[in-house]
Protein backbone atom coordinates (compact mmCIF):
# COMPACT_ATOMS: atom_id res chain seq x y z
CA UNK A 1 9.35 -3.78 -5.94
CA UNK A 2 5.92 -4.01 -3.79
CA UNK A 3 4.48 -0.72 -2.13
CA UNK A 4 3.74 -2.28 1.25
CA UNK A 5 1.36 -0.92 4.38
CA UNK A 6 3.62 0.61 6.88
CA UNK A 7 1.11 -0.64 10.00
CA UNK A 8 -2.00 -1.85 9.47
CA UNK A 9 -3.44 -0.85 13.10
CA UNK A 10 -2.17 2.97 12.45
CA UNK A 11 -3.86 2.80 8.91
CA UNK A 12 -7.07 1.28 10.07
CA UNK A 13 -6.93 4.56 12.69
CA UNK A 14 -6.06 6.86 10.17
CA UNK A 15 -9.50 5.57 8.66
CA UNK A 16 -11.31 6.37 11.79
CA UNK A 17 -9.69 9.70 12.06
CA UNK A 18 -10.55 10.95 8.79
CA UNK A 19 -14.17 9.28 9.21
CA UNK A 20 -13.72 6.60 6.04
CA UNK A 21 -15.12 3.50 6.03
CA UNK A 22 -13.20 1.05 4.04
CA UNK A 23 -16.12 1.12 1.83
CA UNK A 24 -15.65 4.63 1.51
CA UNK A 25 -12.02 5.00 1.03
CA UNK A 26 -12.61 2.64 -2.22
CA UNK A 27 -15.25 5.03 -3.32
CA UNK A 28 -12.88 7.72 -3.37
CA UNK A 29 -9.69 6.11 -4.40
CA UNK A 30 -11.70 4.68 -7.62
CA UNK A 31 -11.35 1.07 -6.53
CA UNK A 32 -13.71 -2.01 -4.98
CA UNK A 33 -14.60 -2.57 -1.90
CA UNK A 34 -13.15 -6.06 -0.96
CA UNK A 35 -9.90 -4.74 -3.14
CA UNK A 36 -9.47 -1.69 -0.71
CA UNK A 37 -10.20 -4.33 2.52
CA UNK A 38 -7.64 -6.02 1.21
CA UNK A 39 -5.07 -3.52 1.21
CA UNK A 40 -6.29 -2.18 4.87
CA UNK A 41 -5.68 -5.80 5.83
CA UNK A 42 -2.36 -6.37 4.31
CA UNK A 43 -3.26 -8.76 2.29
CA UNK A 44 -3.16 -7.46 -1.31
CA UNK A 45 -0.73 -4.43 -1.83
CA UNK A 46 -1.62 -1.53 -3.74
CA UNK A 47 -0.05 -0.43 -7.37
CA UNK A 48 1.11 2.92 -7.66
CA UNK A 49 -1.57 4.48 -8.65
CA UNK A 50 -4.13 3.11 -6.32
CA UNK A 51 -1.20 4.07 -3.62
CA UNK A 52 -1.12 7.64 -4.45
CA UNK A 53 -5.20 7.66 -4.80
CA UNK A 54 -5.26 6.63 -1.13
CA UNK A 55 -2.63 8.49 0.37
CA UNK A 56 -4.26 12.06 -1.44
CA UNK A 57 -8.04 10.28 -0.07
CA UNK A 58 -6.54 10.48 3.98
CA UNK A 59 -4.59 13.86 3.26
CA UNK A 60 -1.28 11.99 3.85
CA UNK A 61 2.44 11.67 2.64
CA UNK A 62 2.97 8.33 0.75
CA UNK A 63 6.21 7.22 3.25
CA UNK A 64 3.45 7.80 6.35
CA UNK A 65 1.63 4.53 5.48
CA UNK A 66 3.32 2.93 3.00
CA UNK A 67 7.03 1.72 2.02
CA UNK A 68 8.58 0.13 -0.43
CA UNK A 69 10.20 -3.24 -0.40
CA UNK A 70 12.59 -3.89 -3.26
CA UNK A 71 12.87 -7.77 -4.06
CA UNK A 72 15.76 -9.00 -6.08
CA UNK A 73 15.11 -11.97 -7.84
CA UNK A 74 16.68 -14.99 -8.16
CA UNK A 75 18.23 -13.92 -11.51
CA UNK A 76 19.45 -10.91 -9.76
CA UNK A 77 21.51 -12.31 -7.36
CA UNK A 78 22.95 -15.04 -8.83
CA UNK A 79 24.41 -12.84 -11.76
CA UNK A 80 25.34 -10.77 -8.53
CA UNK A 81 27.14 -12.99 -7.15
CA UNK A 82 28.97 -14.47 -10.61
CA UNK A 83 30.18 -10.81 -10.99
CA UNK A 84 31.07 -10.27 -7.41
């Protein structure tokens, strides 16, 4: 499973909203700078933890900028699909 950014536009406005840099929200989620550009940029997705730390940062619910995509393996579905 990956915890992915809902919309990166509407995040990077949430940011302006609340008055964060990207700098600043990785100040106060406890994580680097490029690592939190990253995530405001779609390009790295957060853990858990570093999810929660950001959506408690903007004063958010977790589903209002992030969801979660569950990936099945390969694995998965082929013993799926044996059973099935």
């Amino acid at each position: 499973m990956k915890i992915i950014l809902k919309d990166i536009g509407q995040f990077h406005e949430l940011l302006l909203r609340k008055g964060f840099t990207r700098r600043e929200l990785g100040r106060r989620a406890a994580i680097s700078e490029v690592y939190a550009q990253q995530i405001a940029n779609g390009e790295r997705n957060p853990g858990a933890k570093v999810a929660r730390r950001i959506c408690e940062c903007l004063e958010v619910e977790f589903d209002d900028i992030f969801f979660i995509h569950h990936a099945r393996n390969c694995k998965q579905k082929d013993r799926n699909s044996i059973a099935g």
